[in-house]
C-alpha atoms as a PDB file:
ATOM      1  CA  UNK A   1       2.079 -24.900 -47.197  1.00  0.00           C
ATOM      2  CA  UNK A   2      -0.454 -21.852 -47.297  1.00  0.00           C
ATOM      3  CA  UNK A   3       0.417 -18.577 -45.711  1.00  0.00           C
ATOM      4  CA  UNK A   4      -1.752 -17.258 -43.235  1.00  0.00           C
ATOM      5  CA  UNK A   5      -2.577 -13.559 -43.129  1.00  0.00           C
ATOM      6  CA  UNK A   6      -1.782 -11.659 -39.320  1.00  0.00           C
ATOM      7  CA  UNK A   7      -5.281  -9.850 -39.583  1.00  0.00           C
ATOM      8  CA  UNK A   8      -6.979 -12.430 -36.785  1.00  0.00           C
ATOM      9  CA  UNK A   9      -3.827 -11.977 -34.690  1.00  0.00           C
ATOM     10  CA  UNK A  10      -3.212  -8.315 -34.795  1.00  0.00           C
ATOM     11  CA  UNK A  11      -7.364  -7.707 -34.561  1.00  0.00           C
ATOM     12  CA  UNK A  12      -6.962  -9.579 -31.326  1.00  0.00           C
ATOM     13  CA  UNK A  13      -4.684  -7.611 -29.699  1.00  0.00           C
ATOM     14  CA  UNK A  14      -5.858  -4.129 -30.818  1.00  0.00           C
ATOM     15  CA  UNK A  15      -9.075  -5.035 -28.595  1.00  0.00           C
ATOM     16  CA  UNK A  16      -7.067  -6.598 -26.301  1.00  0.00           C
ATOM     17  CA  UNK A  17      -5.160  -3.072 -25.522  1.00  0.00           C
ATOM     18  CA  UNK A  18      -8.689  -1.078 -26.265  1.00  0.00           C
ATOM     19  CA  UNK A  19     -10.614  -2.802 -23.589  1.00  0.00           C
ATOM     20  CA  UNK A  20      -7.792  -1.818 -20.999  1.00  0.00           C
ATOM     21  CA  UNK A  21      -8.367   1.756 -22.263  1.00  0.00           C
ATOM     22  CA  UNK A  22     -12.200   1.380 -21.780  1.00  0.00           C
ATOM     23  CA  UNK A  23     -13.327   4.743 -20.299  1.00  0.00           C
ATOM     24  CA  UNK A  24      -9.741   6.672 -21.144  1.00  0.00           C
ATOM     25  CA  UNK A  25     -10.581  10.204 -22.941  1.00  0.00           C
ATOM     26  CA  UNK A  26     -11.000  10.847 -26.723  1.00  0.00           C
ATOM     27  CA  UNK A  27      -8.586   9.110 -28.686  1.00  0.00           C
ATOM     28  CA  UNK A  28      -6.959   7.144 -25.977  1.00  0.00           C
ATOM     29  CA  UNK A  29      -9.844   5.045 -25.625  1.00  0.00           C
ATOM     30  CA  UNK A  30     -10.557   5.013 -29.517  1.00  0.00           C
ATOM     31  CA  UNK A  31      -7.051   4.905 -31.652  1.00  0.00           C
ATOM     32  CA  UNK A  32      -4.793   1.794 -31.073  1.00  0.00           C
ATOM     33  CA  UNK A  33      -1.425   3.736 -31.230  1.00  0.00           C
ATOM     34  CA  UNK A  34      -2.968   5.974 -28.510  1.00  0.00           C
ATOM     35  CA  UNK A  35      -4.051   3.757 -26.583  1.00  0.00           C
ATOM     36  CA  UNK A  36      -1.392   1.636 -26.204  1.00  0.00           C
ATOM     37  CA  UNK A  37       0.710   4.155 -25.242  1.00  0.00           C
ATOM     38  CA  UNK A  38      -1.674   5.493 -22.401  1.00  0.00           C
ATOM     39  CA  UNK A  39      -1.915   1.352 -21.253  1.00  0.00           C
ATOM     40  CA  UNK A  40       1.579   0.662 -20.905  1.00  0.00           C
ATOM     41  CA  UNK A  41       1.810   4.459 -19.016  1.00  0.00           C
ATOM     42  CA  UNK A  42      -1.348   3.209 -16.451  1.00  0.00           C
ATOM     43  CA  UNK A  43       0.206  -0.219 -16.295  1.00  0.00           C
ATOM     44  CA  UNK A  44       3.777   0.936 -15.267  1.00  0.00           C
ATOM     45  CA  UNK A  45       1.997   3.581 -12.406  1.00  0.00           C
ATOM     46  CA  UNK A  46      -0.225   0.766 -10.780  1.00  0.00           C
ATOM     47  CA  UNK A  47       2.774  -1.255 -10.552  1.00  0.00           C
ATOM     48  CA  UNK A  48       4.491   1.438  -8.960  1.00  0.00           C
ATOM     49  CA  UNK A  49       1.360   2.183  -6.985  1.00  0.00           C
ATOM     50  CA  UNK A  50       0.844  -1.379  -5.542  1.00  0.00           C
ATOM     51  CA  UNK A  51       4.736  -0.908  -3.965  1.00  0.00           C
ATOM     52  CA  UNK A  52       3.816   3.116  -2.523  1.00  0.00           C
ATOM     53  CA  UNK A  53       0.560   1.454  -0.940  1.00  0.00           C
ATOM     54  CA  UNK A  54       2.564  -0.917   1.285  1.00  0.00           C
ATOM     55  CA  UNK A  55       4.792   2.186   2.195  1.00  0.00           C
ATOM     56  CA  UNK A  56       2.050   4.528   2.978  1.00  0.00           C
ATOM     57  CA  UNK A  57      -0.001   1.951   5.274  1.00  0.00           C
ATOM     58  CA  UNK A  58       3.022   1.277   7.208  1.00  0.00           C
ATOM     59  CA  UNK A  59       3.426   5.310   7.720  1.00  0.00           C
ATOM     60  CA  UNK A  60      -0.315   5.568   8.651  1.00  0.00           C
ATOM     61  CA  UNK A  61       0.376   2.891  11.393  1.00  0.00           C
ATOM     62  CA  UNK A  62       3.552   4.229  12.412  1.00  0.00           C
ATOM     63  CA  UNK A  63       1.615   7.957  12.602  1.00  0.00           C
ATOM     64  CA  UNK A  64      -1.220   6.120  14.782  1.00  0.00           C
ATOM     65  CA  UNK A  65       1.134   4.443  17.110  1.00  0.00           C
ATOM     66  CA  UNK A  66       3.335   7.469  17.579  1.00  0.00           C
ATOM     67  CA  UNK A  67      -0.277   9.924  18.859  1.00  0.00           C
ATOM     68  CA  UNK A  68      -1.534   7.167  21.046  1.00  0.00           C
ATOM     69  CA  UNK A  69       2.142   6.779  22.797  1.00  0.00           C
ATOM     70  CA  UNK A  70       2.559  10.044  23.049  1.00  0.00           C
ATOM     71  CA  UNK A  71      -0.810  10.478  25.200  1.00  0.00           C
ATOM     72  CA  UNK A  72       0.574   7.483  27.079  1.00  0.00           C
ATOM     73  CA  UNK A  73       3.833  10.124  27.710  1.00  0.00           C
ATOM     74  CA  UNK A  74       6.216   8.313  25.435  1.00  0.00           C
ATOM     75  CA  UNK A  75       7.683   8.538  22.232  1.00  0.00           C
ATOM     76  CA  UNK A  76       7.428   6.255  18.949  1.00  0.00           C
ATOM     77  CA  UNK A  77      11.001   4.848  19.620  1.00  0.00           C
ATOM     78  CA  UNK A  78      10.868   4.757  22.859  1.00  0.00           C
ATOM     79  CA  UNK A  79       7.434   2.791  22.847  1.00  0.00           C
ATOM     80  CA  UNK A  80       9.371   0.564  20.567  1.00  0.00           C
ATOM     81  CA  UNK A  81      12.423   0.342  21.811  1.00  0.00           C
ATOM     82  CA  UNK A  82      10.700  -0.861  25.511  1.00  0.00           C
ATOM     83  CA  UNK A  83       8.199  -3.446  23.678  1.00  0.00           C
ATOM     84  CA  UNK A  84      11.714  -4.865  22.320  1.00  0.00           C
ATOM     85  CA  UNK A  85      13.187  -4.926  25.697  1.00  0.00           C
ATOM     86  CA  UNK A  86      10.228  -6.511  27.190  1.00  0.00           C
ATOM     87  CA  UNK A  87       9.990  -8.960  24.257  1.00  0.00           C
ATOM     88  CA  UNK A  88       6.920  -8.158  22.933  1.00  0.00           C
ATOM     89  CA  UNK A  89       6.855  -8.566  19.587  1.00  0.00           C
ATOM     90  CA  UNK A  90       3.666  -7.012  18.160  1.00  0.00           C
ATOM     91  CA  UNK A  91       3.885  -6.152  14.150  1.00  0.00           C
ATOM     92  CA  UNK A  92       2.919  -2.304  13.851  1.00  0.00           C
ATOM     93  CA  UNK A  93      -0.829  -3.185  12.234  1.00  0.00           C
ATOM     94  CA  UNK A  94      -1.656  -4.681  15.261  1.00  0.00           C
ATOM     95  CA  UNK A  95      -0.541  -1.969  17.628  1.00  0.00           C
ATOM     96  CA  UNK A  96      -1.985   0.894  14.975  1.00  0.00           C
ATOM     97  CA  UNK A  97      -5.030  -1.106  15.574  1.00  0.00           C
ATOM     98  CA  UNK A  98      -4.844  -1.307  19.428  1.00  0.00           C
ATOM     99  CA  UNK A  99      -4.132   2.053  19.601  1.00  0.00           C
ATOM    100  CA  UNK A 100      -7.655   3.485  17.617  1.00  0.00           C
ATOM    101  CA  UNK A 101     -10.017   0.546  18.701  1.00  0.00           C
ATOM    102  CA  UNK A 102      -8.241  -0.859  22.671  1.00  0.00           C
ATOM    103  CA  UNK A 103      -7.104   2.112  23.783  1.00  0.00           C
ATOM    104  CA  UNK A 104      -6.800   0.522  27.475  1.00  0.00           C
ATOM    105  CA  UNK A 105      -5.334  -2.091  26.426  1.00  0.00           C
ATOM    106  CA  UNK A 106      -2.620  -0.101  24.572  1.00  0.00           C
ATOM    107  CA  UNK A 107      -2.259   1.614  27.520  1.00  0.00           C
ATOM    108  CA  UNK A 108      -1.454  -1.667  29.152  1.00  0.00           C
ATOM    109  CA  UNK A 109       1.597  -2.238  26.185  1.00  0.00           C
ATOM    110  CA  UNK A 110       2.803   1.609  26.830  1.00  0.00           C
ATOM    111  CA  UNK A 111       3.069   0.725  30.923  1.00  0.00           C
ATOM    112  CA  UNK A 112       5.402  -2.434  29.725  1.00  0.00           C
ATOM    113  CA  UNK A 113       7.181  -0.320  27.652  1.00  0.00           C
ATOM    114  CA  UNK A 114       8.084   2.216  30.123  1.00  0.00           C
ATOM    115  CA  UNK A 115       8.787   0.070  32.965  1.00  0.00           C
ATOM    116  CA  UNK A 116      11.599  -1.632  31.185  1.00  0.00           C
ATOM    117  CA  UNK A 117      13.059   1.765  29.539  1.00  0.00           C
ATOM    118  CA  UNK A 118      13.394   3.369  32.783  1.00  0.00           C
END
């Protein structure tokens, strides 16, 4: 049986690893062993980015919901706290939301909330 040469192989996955460092500067988007290293390094941080995202959103909503209860005279976990008692059950992107675009009908959720905390 012939041998065959890794040349084709190893070609293929230089470019492979260059064209994720397309528009990286100087030699990380030139020199393989460079590059590489600066791929895996951008790989592992947008992995670890995609999991912060989801963590950040839910503080933005939990920021948004906290002003617009607090000009309704509550507080975040006391707005909560009564939605639970009045079993309401409203994820916090849909309040957030209420709270910047329907701010009557927010309102409306905040007047539940305190009748059953008090």
């Amino acid at each position: 049986m012939a041998r065959i040469k890794g040349g084709m192989n190893a070609k293929k996955k230089h470019n492979r690893t260059l064209k994720l460092a397309k528009g990286y500067r100087g030699a990380r988007s030139k020199q393989y062993r460079v590059a590489k290293q600066s791929v895996m390094r951008a790989l592992t941080s947008s992995y670890a980015g995609r999991k912060q995202r989801k963590r950040q959103m839910r503080q933005l909503w939990i920021a948004r919901i906290n002003a617009a209860a607090r000009m309704n005279g509550l507080s975040y976990s006391k707005f909560m706290y009564g939605l639970k008692q009045a079993d309401i059950d409203v994820n916090r992107k849909m309040l957030a939301e209420l709270a910047v675009s329907d701010k009557e009908g927010f309102a409306t959720l905040a007047e539940l909330a305190k009748e059953k905390i008090a």
